[in-house]
C-alpha atoms as a PDB file:
ATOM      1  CA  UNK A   1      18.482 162.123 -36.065  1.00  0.00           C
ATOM      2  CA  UNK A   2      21.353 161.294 -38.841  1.00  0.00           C
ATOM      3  CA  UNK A   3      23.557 159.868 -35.789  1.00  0.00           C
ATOM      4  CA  UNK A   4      20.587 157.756 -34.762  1.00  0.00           C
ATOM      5  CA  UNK A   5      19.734 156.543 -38.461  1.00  0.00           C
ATOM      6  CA  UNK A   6      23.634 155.882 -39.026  1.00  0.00           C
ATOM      7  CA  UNK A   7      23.889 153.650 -35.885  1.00  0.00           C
ATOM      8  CA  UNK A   8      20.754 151.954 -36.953  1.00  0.00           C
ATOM      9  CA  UNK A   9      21.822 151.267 -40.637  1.00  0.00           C
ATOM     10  CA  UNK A  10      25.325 150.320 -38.939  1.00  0.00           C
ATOM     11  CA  UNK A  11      23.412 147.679 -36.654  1.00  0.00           C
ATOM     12  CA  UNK A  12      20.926 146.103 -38.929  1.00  0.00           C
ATOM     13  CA  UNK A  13      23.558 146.021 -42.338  1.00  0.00           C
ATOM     14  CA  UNK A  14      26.585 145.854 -40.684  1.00  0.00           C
ATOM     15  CA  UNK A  15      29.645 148.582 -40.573  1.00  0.00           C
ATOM     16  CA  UNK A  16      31.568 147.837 -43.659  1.00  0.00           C
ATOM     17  CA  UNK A  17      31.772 149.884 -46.620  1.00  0.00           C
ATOM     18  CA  UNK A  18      30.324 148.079 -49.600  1.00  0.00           C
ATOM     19  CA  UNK A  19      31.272 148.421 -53.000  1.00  0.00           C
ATOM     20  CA  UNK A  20      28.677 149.466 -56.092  1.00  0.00           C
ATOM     21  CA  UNK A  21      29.721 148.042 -59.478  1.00  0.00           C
ATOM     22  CA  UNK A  22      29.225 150.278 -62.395  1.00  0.00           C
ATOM     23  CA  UNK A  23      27.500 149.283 -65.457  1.00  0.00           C
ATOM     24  CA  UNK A  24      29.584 148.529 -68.076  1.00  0.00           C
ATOM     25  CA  UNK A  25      28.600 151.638 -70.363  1.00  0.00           C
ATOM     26  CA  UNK A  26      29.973 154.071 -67.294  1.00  0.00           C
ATOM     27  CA  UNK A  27      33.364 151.826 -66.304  1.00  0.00           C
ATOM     28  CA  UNK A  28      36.640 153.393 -68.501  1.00  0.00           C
ATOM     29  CA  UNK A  29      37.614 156.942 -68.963  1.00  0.00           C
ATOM     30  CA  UNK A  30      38.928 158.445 -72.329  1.00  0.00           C
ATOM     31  CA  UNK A  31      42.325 160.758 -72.545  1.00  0.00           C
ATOM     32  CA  UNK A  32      42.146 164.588 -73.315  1.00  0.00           C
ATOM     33  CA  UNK A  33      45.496 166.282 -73.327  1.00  0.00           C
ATOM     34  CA  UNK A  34      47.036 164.271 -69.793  1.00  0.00           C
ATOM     35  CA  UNK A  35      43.687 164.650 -68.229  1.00  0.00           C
ATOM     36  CA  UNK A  36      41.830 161.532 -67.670  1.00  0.00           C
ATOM     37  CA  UNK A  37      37.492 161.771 -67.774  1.00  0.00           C
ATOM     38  CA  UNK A  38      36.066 158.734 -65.771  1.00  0.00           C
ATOM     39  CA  UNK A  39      32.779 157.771 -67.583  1.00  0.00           C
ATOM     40  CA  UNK A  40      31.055 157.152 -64.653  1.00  0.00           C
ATOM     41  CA  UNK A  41      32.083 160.982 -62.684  1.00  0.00           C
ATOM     42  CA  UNK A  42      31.184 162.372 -66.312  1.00  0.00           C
ATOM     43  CA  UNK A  43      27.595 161.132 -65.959  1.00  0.00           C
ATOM     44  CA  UNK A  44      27.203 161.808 -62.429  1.00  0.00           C
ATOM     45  CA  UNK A  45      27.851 166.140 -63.438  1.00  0.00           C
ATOM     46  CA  UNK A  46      25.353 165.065 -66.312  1.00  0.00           C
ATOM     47  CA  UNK A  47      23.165 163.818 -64.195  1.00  0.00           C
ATOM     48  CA  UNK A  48      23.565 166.497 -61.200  1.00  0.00           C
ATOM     49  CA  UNK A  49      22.901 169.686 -63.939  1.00  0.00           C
ATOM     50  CA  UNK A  50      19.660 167.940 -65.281  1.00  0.00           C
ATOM     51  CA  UNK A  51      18.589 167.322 -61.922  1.00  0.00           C
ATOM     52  CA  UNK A  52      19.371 171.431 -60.830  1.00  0.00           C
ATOM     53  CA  UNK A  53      18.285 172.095 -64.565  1.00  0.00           C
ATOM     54  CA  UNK A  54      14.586 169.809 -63.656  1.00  0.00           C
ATOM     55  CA  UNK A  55      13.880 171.206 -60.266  1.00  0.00           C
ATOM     56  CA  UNK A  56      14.958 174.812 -61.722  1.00  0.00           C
ATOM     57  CA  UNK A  57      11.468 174.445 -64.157  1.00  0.00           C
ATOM     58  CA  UNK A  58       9.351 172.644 -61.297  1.00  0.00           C
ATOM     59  CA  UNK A  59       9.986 175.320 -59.010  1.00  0.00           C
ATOM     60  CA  UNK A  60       9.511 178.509 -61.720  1.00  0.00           C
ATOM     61  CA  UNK A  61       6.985 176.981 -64.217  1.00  0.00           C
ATOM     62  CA  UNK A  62       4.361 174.200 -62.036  1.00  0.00           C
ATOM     63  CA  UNK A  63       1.370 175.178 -59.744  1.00  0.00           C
ATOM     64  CA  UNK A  64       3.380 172.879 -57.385  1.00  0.00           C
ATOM     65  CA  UNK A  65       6.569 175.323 -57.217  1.00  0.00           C
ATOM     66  CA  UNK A  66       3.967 178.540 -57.290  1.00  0.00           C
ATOM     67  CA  UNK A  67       2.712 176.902 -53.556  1.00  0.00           C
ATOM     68  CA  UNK A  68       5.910 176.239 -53.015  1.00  0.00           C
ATOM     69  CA  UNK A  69       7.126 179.173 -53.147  1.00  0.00           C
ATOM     70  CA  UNK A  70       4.167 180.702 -51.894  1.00  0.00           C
ATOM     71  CA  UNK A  71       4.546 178.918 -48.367  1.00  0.00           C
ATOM     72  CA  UNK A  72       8.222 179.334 -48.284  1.00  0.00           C
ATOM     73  CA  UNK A  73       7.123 183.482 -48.626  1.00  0.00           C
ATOM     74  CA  UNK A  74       4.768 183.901 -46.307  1.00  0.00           C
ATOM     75  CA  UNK A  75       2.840 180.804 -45.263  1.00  0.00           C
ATOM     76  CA  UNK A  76      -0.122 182.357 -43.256  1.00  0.00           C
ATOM     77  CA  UNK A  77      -1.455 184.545 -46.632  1.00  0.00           C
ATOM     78  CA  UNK A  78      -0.670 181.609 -48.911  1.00  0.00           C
ATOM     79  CA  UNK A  79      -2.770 179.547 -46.254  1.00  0.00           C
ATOM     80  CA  UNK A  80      -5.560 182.582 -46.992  1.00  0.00           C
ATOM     81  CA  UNK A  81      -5.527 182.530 -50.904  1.00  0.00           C
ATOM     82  CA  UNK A  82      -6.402 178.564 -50.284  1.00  0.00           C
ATOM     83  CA  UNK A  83      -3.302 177.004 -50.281  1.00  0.00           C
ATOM     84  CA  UNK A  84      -2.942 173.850 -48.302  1.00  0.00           C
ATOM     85  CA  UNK A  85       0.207 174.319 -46.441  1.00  0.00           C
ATOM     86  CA  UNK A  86       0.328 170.654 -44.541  1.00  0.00           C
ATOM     87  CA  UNK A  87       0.035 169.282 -48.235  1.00  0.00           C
ATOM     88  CA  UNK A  88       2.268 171.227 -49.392  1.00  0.00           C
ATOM     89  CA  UNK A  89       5.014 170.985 -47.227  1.00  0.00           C
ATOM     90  CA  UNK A  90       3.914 166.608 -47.502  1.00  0.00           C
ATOM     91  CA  UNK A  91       5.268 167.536 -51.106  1.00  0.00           C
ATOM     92  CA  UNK A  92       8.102 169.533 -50.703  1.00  0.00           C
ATOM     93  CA  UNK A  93       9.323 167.142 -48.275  1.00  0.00           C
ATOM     94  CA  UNK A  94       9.090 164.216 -50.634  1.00  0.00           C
ATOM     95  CA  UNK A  95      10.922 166.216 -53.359  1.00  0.00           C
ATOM     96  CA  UNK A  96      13.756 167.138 -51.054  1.00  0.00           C
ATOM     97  CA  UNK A  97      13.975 163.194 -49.851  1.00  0.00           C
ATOM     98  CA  UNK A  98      13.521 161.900 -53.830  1.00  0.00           C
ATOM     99  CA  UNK A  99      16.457 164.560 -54.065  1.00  0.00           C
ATOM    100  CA  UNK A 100      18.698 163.435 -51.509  1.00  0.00           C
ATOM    101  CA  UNK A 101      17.860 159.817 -52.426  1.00  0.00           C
ATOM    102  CA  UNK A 102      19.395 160.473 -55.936  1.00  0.00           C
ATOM    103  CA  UNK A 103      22.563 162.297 -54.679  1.00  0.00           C
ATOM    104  CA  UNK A 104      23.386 159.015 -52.789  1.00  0.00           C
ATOM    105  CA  UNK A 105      22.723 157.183 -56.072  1.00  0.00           C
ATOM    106  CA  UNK A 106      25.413 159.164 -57.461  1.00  0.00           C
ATOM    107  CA  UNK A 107      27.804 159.046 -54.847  1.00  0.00           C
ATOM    108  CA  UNK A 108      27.742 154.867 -55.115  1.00  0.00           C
ATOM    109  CA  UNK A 109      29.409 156.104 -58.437  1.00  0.00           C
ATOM    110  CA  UNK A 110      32.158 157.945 -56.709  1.00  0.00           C
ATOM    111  CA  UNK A 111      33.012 156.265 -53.068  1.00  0.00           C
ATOM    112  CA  UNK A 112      32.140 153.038 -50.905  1.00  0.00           C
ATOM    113  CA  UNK A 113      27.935 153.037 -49.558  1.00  0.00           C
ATOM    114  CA  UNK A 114      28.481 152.857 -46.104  1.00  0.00           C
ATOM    115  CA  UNK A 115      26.299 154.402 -43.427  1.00  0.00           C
ATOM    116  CA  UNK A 116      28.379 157.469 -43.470  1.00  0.00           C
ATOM    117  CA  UNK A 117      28.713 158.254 -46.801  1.00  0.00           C
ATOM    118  CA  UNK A 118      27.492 161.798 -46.921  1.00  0.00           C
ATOM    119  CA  UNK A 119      28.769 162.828 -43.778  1.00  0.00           C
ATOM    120  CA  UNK A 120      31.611 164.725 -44.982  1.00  0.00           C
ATOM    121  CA  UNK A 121      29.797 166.866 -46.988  1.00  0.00           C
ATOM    122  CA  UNK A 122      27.218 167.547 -44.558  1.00  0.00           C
ATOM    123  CA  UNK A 123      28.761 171.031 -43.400  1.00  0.00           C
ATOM    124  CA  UNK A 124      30.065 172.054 -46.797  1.00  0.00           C
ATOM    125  CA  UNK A 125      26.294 171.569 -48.201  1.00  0.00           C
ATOM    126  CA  UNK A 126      24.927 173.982 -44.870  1.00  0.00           C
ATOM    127  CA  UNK A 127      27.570 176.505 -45.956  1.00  0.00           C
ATOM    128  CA  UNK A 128      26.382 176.879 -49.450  1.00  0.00           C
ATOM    129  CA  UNK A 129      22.701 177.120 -48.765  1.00  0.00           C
ATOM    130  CA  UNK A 130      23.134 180.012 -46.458  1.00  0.00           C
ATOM    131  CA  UNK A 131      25.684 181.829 -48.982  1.00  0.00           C
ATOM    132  CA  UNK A 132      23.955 181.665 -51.665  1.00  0.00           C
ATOM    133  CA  UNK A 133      20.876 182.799 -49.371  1.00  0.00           C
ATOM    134  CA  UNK A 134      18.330 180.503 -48.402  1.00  0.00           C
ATOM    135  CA  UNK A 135      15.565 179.368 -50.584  1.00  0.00           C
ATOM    136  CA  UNK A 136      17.290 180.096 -53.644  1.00  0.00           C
ATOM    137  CA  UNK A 137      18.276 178.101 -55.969  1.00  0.00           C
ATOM    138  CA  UNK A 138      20.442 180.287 -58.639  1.00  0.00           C
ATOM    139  CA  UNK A 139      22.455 181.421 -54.921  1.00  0.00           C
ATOM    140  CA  UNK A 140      23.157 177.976 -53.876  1.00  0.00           C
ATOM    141  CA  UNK A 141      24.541 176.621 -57.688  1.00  0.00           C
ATOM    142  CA  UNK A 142      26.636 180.171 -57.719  1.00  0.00           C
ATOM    143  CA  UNK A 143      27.876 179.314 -53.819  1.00  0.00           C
ATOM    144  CA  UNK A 144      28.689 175.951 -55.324  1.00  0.00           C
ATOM    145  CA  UNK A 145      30.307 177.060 -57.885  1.00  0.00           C
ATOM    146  CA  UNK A 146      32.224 179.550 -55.714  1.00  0.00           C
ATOM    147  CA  UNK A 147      33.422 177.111 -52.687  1.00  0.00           C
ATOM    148  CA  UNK A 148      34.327 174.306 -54.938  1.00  0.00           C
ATOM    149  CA  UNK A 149      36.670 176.282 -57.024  1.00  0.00           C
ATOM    150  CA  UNK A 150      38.012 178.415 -54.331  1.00  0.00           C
ATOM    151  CA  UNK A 151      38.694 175.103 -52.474  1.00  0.00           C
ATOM    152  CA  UNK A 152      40.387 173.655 -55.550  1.00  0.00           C
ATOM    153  CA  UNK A 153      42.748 176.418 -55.685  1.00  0.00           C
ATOM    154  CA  UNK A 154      43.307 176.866 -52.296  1.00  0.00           C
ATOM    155  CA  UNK A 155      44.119 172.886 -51.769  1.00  0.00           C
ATOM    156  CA  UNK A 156      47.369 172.272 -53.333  1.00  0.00           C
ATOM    157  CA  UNK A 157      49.315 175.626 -51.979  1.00  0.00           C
ATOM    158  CA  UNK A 158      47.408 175.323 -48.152  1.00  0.00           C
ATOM    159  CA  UNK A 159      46.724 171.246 -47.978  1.00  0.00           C
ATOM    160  CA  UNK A 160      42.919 170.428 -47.448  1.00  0.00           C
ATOM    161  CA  UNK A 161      42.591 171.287 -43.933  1.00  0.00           C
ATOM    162  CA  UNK A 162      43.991 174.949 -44.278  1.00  0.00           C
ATOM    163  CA  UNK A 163      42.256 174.883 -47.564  1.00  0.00           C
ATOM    164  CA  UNK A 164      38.966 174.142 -45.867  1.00  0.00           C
ATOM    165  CA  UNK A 165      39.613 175.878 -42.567  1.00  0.00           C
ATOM    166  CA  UNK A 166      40.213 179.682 -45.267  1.00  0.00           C
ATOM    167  CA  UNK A 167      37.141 179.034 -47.277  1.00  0.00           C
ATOM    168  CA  UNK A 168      34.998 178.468 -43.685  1.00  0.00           C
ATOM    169  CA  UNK A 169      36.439 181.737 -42.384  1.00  0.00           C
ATOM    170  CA  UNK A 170      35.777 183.835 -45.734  1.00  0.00           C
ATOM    171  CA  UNK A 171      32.419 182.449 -45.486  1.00  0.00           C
ATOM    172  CA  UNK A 172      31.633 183.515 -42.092  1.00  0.00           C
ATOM    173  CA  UNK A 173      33.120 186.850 -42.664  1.00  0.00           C
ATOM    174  CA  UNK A 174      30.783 187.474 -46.036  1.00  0.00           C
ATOM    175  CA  UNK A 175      27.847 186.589 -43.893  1.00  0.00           C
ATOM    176  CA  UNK A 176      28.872 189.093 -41.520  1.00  0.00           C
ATOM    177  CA  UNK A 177      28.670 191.757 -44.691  1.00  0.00           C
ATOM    178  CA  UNK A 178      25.558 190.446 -46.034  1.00  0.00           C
ATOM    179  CA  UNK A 179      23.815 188.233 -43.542  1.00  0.00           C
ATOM    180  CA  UNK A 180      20.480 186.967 -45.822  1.00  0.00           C
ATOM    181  CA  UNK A 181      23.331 185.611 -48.427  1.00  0.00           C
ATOM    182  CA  UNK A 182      24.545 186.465 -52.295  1.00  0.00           C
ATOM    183  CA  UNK A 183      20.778 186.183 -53.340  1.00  0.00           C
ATOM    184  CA  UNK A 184      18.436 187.730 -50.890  1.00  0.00           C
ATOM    185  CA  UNK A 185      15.071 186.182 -51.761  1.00  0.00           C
ATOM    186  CA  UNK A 186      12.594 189.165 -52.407  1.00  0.00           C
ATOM    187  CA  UNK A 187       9.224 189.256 -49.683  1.00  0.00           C
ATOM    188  CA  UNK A 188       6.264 191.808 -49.891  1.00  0.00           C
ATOM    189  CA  UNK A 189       6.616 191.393 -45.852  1.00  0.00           C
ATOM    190  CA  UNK A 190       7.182 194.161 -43.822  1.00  0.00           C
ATOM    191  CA  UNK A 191       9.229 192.004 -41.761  1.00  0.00           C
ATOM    192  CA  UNK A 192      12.132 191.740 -44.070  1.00  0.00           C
END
């Protein structure tokens, strides 16, 4: 489907990368000891921990993230207790596309808008979900947290390719160890 949409987007808009210009308040950077802090990559972490930090308290402390939840548990009892899964999952769709619509938002901050622009993240994103074990949220920050730094400090020694190529294979061989992930999500269900 994302091939499809890209060739689309590609036909109707064109192929070339196009260029997003910052507003004012987010173009410069400021100095701290030889490190340089680009306004507008400061505001995009901003902006990414309030958005973690917002769907953190929708998921724990709404009736929304309580069905939510409840679905993502065991769907056929929460359909029982008079949940209404179709609506539901309406919802949790919409929040996941409001989500993803916002990450591209921020990425016009960092690269070109093109109709691949979040392709090359597509695989690292799958790789931290199912680390940090899926349908948890606190797994997939601390899987983010993990991968990115281990790939920071594996890049300049290895170059990004054996960088990339090490993290992929310690990943694989963690999920051999512990298949459901760093944070197994708990279930009353006999079938976990």
């Amino acid at each position: 489907m994302s091939l499809v949409l890209q060739q689309l987007f590609r036909h109707t808009f064109g192929a070339a990368n196009v260029s997003v210009v910052s507003p004012s308040w987010l173009s410069g950077s400021f100095v701290v000891s030889d490190i340089l802090f680009a306004y507008n990559r400061i505001f995009v972490i901003g902006f990414a921990v309030s958005i973690v930090f917002g769907t953190y308290l929708l998921l724990t402390r709404t009736s929304l993230g309580l069905q939510i939840r409840a679905v993502m548990q065991n769907r056929a009892m929460a359909s029982c207790v008079g949940v209404r899964t179709d609506r539901v999952n309406m919802m949790t769709f919409a929040l996941g596309s409001g989500l993803a619509g916002m990450a591209g938002a921020c990425m016009s901050q960092i690269a070109n808008v093109g109709p691949s622009l979040g392709q090359s993240y597509i695989v690292d994103c799958f790789m931290i979900v199912v680390l940090g074990g899926v349908g948890n949220l606190v797994g997939t920050v601390s899987a983010a947290f993990g991968v990115g730094v281990t790939n920071q400090i594996l890049e300049p020694w290895l170059g990004a390719v054996l960088g990339k190529i090490i993290v992929l294979v310690g990943i694989i061989l963690f999920l051999q160890w512990r298949p459901n992930g760093i944070f197994v999500t708990r279930s009353r269900s006999l079938d976990s």
